[in-house]
Protein backbone atom coordinates (compact mmCIF):
# COMPACT_ATOMS: atom_id res chain seq x y z
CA UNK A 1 124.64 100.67 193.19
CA UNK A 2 123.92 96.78 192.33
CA UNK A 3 120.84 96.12 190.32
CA UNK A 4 119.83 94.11 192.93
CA UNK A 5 119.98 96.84 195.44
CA UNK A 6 118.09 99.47 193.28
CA UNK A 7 115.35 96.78 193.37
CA UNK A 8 115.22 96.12 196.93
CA UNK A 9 114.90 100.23 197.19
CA UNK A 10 111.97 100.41 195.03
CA UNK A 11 110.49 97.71 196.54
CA UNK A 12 110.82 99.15 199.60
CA UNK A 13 109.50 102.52 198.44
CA UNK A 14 106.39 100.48 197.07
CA UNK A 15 105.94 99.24 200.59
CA UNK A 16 106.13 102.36 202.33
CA UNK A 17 103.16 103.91 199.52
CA UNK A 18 100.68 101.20 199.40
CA UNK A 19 98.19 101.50 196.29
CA UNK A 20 95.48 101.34 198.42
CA UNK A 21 96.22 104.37 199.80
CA UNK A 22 94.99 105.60 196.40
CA UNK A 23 92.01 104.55 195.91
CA UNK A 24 90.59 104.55 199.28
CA UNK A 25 87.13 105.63 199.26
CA UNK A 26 85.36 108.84 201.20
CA UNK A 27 82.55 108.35 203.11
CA UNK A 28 80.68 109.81 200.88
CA UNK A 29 81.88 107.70 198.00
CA UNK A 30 80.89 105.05 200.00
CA UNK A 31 77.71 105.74 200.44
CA UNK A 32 77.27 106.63 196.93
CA UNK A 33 78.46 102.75 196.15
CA UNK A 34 75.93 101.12 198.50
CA UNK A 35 73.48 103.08 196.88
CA UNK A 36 74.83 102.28 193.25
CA UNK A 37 73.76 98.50 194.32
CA UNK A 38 70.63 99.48 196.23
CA UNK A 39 69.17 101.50 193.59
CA UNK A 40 68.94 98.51 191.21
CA UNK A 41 66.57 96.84 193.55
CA UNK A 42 63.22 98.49 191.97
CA UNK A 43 61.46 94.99 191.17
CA UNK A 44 61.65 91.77 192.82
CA UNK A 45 59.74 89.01 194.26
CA UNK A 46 60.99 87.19 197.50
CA UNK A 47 60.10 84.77 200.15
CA UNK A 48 61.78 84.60 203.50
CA UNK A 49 62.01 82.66 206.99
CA UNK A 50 63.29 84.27 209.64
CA UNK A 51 63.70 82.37 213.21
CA UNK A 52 63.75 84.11 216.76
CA UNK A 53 65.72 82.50 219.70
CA UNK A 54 65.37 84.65 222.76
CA UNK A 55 67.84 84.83 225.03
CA UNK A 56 68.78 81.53 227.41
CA UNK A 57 68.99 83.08 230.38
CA UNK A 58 66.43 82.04 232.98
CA UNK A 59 64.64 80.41 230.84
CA UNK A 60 64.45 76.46 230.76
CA UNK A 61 65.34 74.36 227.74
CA UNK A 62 61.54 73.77 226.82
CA UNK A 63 60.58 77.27 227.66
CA UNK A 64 63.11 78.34 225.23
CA UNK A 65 61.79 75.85 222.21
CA UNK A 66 58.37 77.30 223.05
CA UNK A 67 59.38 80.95 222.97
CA UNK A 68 60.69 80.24 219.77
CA UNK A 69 59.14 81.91 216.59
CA UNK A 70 59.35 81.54 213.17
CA UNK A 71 58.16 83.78 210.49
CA UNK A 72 57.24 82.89 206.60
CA UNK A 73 57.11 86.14 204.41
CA UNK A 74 56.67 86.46 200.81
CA UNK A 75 57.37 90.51 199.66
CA UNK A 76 56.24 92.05 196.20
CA UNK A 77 58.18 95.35 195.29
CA UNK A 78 58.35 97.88 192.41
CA UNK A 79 59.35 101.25 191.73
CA UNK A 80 59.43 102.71 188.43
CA UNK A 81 60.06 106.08 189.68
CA UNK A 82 56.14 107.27 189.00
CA UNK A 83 54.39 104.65 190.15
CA UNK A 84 55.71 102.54 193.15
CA UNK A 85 53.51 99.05 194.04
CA UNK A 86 54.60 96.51 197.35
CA UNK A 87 52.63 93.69 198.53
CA UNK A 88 53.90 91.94 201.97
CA UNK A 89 52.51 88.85 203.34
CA UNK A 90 53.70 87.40 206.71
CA UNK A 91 52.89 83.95 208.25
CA UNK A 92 53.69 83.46 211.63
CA UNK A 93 54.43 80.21 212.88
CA UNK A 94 54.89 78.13 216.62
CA UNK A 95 57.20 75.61 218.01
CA UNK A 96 55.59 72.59 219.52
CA UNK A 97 57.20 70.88 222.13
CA UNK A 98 58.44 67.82 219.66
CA UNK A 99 60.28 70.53 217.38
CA UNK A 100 57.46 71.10 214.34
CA UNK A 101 56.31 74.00 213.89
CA UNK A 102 52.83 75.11 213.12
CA UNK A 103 50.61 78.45 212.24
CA UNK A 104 50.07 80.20 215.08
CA UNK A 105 46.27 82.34 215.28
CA UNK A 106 44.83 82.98 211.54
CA UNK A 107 44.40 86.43 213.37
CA UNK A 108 47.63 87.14 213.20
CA UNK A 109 47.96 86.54 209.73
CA UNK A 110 47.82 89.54 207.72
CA UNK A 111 48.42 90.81 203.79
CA UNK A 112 49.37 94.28 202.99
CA UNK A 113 49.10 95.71 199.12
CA UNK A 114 50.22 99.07 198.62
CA UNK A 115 49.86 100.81 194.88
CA UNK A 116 47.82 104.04 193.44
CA UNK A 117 48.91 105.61 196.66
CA UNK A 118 46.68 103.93 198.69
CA UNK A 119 47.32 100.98 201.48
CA UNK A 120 44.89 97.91 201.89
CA UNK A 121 45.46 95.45 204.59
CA UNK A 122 43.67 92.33 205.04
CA UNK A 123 42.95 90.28 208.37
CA UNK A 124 40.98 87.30 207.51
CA UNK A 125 39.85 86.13 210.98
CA UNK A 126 39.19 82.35 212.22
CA UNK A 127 35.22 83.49 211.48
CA UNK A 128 33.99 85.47 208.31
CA UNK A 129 32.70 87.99 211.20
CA UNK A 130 35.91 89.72 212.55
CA UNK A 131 37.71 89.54 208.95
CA UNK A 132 38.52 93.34 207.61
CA UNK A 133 39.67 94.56 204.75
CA UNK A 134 40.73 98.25 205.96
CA UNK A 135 42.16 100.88 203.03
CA UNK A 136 43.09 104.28 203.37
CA UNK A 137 45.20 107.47 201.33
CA UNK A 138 47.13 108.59 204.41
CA UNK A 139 50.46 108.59 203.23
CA UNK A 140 51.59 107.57 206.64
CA UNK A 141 50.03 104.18 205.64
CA UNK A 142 50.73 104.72 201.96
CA UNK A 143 53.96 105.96 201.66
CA UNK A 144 57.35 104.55 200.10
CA UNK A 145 58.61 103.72 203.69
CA UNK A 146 56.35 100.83 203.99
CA UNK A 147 56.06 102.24 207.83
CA UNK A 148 53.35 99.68 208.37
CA UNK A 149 55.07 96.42 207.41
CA UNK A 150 57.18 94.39 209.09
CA UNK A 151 61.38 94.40 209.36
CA UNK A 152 61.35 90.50 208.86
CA UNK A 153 61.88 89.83 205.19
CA UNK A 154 61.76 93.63 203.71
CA UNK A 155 64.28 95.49 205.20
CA UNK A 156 67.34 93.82 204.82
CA UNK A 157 66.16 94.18 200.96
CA UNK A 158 65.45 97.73 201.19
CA UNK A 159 68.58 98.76 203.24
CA UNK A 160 66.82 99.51 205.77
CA UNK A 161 68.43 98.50 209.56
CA UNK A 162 65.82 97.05 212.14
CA UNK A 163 64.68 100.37 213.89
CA UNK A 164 64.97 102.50 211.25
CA UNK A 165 62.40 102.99 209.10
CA UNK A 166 64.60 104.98 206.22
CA UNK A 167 67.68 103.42 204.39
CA UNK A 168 71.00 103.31 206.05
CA UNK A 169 72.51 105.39 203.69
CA UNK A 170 69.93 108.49 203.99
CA UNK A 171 70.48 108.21 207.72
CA UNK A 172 73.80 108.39 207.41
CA UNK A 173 74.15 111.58 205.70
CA UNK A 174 71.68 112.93 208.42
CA UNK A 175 74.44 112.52 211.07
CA UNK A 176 76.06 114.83 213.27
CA UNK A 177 79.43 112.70 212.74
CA UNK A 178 80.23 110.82 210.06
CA UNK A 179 83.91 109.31 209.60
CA UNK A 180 85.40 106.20 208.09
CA UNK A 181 87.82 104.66 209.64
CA UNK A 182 91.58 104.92 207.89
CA UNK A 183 92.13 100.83 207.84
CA UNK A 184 89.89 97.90 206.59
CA UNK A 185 88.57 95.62 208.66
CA UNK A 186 88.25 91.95 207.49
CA UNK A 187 84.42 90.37 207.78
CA UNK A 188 85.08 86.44 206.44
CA UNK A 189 87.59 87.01 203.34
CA UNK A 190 86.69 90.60 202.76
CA UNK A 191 88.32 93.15 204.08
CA UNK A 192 85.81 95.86 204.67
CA UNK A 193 84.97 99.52 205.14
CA UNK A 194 83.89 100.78 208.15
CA UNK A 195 81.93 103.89 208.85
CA UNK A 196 81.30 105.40 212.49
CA UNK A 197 78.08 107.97 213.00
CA UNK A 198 76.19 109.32 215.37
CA UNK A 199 72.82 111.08 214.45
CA UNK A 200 69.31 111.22 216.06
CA UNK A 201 68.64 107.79 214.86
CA UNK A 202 71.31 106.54 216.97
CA UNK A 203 75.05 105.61 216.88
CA UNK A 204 75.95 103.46 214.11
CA UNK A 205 78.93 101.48 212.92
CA UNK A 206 78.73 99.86 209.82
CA UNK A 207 80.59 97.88 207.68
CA UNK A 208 80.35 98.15 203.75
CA UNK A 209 81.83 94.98 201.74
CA UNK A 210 83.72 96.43 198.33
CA UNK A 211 83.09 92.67 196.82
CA UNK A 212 79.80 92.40 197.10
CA UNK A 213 78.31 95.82 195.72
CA UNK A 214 79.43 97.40 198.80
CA UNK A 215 76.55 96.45 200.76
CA UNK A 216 76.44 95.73 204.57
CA UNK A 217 78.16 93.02 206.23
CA UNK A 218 77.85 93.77 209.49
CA UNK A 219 76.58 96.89 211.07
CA UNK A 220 76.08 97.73 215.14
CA UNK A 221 73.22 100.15 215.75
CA UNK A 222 72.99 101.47 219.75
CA UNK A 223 69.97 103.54 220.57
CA UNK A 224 69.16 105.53 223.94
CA UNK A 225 65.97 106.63 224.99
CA UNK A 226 65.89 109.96 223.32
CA UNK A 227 67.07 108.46 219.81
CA UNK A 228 64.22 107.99 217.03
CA UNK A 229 62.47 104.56 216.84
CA UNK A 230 61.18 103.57 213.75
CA UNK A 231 61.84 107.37 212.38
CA UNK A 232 60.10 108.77 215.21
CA UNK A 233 60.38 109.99 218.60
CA UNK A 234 59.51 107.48 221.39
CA UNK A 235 59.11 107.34 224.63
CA UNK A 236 61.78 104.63 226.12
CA UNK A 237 63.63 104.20 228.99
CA UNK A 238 65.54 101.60 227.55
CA UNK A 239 69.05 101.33 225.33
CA UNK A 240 69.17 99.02 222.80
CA UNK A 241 71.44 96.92 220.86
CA UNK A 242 70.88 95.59 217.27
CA UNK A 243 73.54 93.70 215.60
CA UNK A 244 73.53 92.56 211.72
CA UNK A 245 76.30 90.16 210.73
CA UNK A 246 77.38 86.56 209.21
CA UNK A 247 76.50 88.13 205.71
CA UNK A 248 76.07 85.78 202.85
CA UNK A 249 75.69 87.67 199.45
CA UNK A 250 74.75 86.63 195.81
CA UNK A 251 74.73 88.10 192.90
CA UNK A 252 71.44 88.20 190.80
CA UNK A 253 70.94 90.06 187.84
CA UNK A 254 74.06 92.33 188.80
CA UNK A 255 72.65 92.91 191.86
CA UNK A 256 74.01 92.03 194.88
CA UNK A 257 71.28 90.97 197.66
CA UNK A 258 71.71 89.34 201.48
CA UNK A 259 70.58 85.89 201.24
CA UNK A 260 71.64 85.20 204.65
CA UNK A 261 72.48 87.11 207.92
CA UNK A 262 71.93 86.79 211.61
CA UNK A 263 70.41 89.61 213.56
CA UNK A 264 70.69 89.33 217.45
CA UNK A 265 68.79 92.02 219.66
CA UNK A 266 69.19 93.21 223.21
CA UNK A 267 67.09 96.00 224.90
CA UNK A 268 67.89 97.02 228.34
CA UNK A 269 65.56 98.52 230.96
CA UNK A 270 65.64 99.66 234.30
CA UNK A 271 64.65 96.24 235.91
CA UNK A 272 64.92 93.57 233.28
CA UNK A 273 67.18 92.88 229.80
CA UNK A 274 65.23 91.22 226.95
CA UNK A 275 67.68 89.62 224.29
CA UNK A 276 67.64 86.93 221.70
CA UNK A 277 69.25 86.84 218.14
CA UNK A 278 67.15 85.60 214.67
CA UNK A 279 68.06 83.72 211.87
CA UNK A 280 67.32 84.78 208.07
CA UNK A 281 67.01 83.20 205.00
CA UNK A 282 65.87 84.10 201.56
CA UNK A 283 64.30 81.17 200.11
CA UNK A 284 63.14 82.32 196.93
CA UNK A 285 64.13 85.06 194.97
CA UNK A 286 62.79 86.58 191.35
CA UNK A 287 64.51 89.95 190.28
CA UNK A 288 62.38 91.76 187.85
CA UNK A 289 59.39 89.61 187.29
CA UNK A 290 56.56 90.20 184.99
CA UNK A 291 54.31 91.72 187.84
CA UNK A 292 51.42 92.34 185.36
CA UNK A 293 51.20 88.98 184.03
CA UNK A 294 51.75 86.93 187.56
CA UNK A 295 48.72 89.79 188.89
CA UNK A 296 51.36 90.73 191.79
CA UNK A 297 49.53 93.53 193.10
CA UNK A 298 45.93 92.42 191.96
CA UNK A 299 43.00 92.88 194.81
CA UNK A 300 42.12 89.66 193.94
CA UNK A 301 45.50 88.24 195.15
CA UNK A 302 44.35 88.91 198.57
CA UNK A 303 42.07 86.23 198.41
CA UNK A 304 39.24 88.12 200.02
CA UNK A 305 36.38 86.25 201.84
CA UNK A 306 33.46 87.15 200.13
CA UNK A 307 31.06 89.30 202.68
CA UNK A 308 34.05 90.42 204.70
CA UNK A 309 33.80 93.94 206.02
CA UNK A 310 35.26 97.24 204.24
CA UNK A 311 36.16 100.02 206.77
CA UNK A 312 37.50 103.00 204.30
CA UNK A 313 39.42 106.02 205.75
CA UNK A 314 39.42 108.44 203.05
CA UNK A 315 41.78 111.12 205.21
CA UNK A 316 43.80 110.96 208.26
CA UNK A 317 41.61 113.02 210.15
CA UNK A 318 38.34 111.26 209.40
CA UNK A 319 37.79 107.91 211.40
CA UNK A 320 37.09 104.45 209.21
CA UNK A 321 33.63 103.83 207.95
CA UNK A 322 32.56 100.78 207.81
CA UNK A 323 29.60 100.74 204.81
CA UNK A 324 30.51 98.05 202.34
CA UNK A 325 31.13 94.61 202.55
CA UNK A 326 34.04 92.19 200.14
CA UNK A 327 31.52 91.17 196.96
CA UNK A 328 32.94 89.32 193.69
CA UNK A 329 32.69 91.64 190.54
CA UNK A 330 32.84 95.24 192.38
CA UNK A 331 36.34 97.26 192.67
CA UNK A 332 37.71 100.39 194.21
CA UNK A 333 37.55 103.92 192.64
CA UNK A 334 39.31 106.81 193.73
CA UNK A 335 37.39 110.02 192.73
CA UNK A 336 40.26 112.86 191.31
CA UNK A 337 37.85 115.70 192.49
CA UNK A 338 37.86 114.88 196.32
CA UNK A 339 40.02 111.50 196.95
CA UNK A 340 37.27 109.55 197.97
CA UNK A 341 37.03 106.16 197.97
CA UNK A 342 34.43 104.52 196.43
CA UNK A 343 33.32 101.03 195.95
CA UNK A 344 31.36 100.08 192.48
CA UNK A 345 30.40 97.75 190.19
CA UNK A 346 33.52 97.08 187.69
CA UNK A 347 31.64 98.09 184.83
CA UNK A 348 31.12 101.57 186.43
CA UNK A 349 33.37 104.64 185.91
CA UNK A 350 33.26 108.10 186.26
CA UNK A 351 33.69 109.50 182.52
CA UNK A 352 32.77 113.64 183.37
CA UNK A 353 35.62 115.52 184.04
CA UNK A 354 37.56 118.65 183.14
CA UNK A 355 39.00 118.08 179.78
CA UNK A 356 37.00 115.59 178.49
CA UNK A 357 34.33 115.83 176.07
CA UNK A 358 30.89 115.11 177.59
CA UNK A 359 29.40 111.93 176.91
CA UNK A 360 26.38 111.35 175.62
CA UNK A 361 22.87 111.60 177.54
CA UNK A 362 22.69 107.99 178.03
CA UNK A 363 19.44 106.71 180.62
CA UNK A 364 19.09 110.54 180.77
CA UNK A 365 15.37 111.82 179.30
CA UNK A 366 16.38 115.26 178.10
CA UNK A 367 14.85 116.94 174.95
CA UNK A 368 18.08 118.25 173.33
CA UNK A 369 19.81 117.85 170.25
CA UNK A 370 23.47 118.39 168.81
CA UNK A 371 21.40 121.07 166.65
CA UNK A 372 20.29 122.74 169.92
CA UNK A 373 23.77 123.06 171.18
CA UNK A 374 26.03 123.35 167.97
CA UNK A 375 28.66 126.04 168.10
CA UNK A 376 27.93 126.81 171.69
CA UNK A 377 28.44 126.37 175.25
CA UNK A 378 26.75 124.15 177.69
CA UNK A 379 25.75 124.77 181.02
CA UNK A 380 24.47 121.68 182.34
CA UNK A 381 22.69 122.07 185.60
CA UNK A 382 21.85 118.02 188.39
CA UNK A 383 19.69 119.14 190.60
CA UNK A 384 16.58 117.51 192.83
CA UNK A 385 13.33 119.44 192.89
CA UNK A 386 12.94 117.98 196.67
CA UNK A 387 15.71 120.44 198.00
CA UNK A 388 15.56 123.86 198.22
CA UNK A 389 19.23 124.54 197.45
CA UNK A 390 18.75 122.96 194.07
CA UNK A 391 14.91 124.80 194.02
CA UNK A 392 17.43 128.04 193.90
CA UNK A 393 19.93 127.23 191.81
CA UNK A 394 17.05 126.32 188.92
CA UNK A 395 15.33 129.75 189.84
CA UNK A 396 18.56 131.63 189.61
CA UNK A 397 19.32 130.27 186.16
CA UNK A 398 16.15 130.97 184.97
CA UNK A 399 16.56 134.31 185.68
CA UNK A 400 19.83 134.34 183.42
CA UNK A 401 19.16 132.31 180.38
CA UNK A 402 18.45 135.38 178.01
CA UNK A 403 21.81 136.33 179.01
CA UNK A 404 23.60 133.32 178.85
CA UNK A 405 22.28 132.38 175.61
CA UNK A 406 23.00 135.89 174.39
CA UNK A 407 26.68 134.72 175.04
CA UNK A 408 25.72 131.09 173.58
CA UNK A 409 25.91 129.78 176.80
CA UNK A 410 23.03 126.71 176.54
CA UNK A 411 21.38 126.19 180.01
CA UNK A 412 19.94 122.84 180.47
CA UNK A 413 18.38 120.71 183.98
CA UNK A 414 18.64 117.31 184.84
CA UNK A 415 16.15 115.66 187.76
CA UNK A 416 19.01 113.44 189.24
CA UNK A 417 16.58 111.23 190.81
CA UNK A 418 12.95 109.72 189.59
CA UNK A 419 9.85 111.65 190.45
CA UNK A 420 6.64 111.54 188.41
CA UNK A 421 6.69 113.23 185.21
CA UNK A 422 3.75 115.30 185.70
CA UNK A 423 4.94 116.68 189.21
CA UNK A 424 8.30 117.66 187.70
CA UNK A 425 6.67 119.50 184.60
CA UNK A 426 4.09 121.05 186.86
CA UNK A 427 7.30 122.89 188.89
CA UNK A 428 9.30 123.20 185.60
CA UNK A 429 5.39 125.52 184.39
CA UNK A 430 4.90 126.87 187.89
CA UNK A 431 8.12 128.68 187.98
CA UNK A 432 8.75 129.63 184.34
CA UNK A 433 11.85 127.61 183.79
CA UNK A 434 13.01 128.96 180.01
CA UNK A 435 15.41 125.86 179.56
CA UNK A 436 15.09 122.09 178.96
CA UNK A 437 14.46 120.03 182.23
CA UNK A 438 15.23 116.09 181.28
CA UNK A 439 15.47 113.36 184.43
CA UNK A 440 17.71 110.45 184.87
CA UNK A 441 15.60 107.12 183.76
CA UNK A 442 18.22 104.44 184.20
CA UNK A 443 19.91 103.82 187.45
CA UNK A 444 20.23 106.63 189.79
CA UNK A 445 23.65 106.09 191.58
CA UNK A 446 25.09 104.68 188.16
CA UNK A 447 24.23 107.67 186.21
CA UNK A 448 25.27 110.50 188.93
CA UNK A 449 28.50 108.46 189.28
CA UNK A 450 29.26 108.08 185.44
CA UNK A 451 28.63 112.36 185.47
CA UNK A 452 30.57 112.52 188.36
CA UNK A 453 27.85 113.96 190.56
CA UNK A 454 29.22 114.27 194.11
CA UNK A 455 26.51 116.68 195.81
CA UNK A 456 23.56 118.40 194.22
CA UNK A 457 22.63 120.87 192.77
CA UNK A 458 26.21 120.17 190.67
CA UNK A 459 27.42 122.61 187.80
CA UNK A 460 29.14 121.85 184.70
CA UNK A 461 30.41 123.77 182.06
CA UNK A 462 31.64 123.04 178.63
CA UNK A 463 33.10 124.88 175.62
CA UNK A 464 31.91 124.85 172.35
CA UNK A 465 33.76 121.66 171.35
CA UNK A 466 31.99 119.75 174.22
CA UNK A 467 35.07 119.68 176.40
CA UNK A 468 34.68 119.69 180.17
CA UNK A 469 35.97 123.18 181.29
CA UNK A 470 34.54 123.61 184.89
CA UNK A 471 32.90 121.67 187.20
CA UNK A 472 31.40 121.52 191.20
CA UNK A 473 31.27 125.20 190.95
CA UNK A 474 28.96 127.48 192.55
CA UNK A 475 25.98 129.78 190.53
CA UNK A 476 28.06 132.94 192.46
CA UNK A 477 31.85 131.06 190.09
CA UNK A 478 29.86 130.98 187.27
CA UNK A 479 30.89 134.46 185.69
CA UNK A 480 34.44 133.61 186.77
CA UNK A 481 34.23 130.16 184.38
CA UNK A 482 32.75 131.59 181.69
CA UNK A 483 35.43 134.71 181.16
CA UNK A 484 37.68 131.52 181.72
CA UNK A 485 36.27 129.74 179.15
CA UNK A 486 38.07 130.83 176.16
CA UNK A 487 36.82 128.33 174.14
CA UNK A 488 33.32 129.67 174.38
């Protein structure tokens, strides 16, 4: 055979066994590759515009520039793995009938901050009278999702698909079918993955780019009624379109983000179609910033109007209170013991608590000394002569302090609010109280927050090194804390 046959044959042969065919990805692969990219994302700061165009039809020329919307948001994010912060802020603007556009209601206006597991969302109103500052722990609020901000300007960043409220790729490996397809298929100049899937969320076809991290550059998402909304089941009797495509990717830091895409939208119902497409556009972008130092997830960065209302929902079952209003110089404290949350003075904090060593009696009136105490347990009893359950509690101790100091167990009282001197020692007499009795002579609500007095009477026990073992127990615990007190 001529040489120049042999080459024509393995040519040929070459042709026949494309390379590709080798190192074509799984599905899974795949979706291990977007995430690669995505997981890289775990600070940034970005701002965004977005622009919605509804649909033409039936609608006039200067109905449509008037239907128009336009959206400013700037988004905070980081995840460290323990401790996850976001702070979202959207601006929502109108089109006037020359073209400009223009902020639309302050009402509408709203900042969300989410970090130490808790949510705070800020309306300032066009009056200092219907501005709230509303905060809660429900992790519904509070949670990594971010279920209560907006698509515009977070999801694409988050991977998230407008609809969904987790990332593409988690949904993905929920569905019932999940299949690439054997060929490419070319978005612009890339030649592209493309997965098919149908799952509860929906059926999806989406279109991974190999050049650009592997993210999305387009993807089709089709939901009927009975597929989940937002990550949860809603009542529609509509079908919906959402496409994501004209892609435009960059590279910062080694991580490859959508700068620009178009989004268009159509949701069918039984006697009307709404549709329209929107326009986005990162506008600024910062990829690990110093978050401490720029105070990206500071309170203060809310800008709160002083005197604005505070409605607090410490748990999803208990409905907002509304009991504080916005002052300079106070700040939030969540209490470990019960997850309240409590507003204070920023010099206040609540230093009692198991494993730490009791502080000392500070604005407390209580004859005891380290001598009294040395080599021995303490058993430190808030009470308020005015109610009977603390009344008890005293007259129950008193009929145990023999024993307890038998075991080196030091009982002593403390009056947790002001009363005259000579009425409490008259009670402490009248009912042969054995131990020392002291009252709080500084400020009342400071002191029984510093102790960490949530309800009285209040128990707390210490070894003999000082150290918080037990606390907020009852008198009918207290054998149970002191055979677990082996530091006694």
């Amino acid at each position: 055979m001529k040489a120049t046959h042999i080459l024509l044959f393995i040519t040929a042969c070459c042709i026949e066994v494309p390379a590709f065919s080798a190192e074509k990805l799984s599905v899974g692969e795949l979706l291990d590759k977007y995430a690669e990219n995505q997981d890289k994302m775990k600070s940034l700061i970005a701002r965004t515009e977005s622009v919605w165009i509804p649909s033409t039809e039936n609608v006039s020329g200067q109905q449509l520039q008037q239907n128009r919307s336009k959206s400013i948001v700037e988004f905070r994010y980081e995840d460290t793995g323990k401790d996850f912060k976001a702070y979202f802020c959207r601006i929502p603007l109108k089109s006037e009938s020359d073209g400009t556009w223009v902020e639309e209601d302050v009402s509408k206006s709203k900042k969300i901050l989410l970090r130490d597991e808790h949510y705070y969302q800020y309306y300032k109103g066009p009056r200092l009278a219907v501005s709230k500052l509303y905060i809660t722990a429900d992790s519904k609020f509070a949670g990594k999702e971010l279920s209560q901000i907006a698509y515009d300007g977070v999801g694409p960043f988050r991977g998230v698909l407008c609809g969904d409220k987790e990332r593409i790729d988690s949904i993905l490996k929920q569905s019932d079918s999940l299949s690439v397809r054997p060929n490419l298929d070319q978005i612009g100049s890339v030649n592209c993955y493309v997965v098919d899937a149908v799952s509860r969320h929906g059926t999806y076809t989406v279109w991974f780019d190999p050049e650009h991290g592997y993210g999305i550059a387009k993807a089709i998402v089709r939901k009927e009624p009975e597929d989940l909304r937002w990550g949860r089941p809603k009542r529609s009797r509509s079908n919906s379109t959402e496409v994501m495509q004209n892609v435009r990717f960059e590279c910062v830091n080694g991580i490859w983000f959508p700068m620009e895409f178009e989004r268009s939208s159509k949701t069918e119902y039984e006697d009307r179609t709404l549709s329209g497409r929107a326009t986005y556009k990162v506008t600024y972008l910062d990829v690990n910033p110093d978050h401490n130092n720029l105070g990206s997830f500071s309170l203060d960065g809310l800008n709160i109007q002083e005197g604005t209302r505070i409605r607090i929902a410490d748990a999803p079952e208990k409905p907002p209170r509304i009991e504080h209003t916005w002052q300079e110089g106070k700040k939030f404290v969540v209490d470990e013991w019960d997850g309240r949350i409590q507003y204070v003075p920023k010099d206040w904090s609540i230093r009692v608590g198991v494993g730490r060593e009791l502080p000392a009696f500070e604005g407390i009136d209580l004859d005891i000394t380290a001598e009294n105490t040395r080599d021995k347990a303490l058993l430190l009893c808030f009470f308020n002569m005015n109610q009977r359950p603390s009344r008890n509690c005293l007259l129950q101790l008193s009929t145990r302090a023999k024993e307890l100091m038998a075991k080196d167990v030091v009982v002593v009282a403390v009056q947790a609010s002001k009363v005259d001197d000579s009425v409490l020692k008259d009670w402490v007499g009248k009912n042969n109280i054995p131990f020392a009795v002291g009252m709080v002579q500084g400020d009342e609500k400071k002191t029984r927050f510093t102790w960490g007095v949530r309800s009285l009477p209040w128990l707390i026990l210490t070894d003999i090194g000082n150290v918080v073992r037990a606390e907020g127990f009852s008198l009918a615990e207290l054998d149970e804390k002191l055979n677990g007190n082996s530091n006694r």
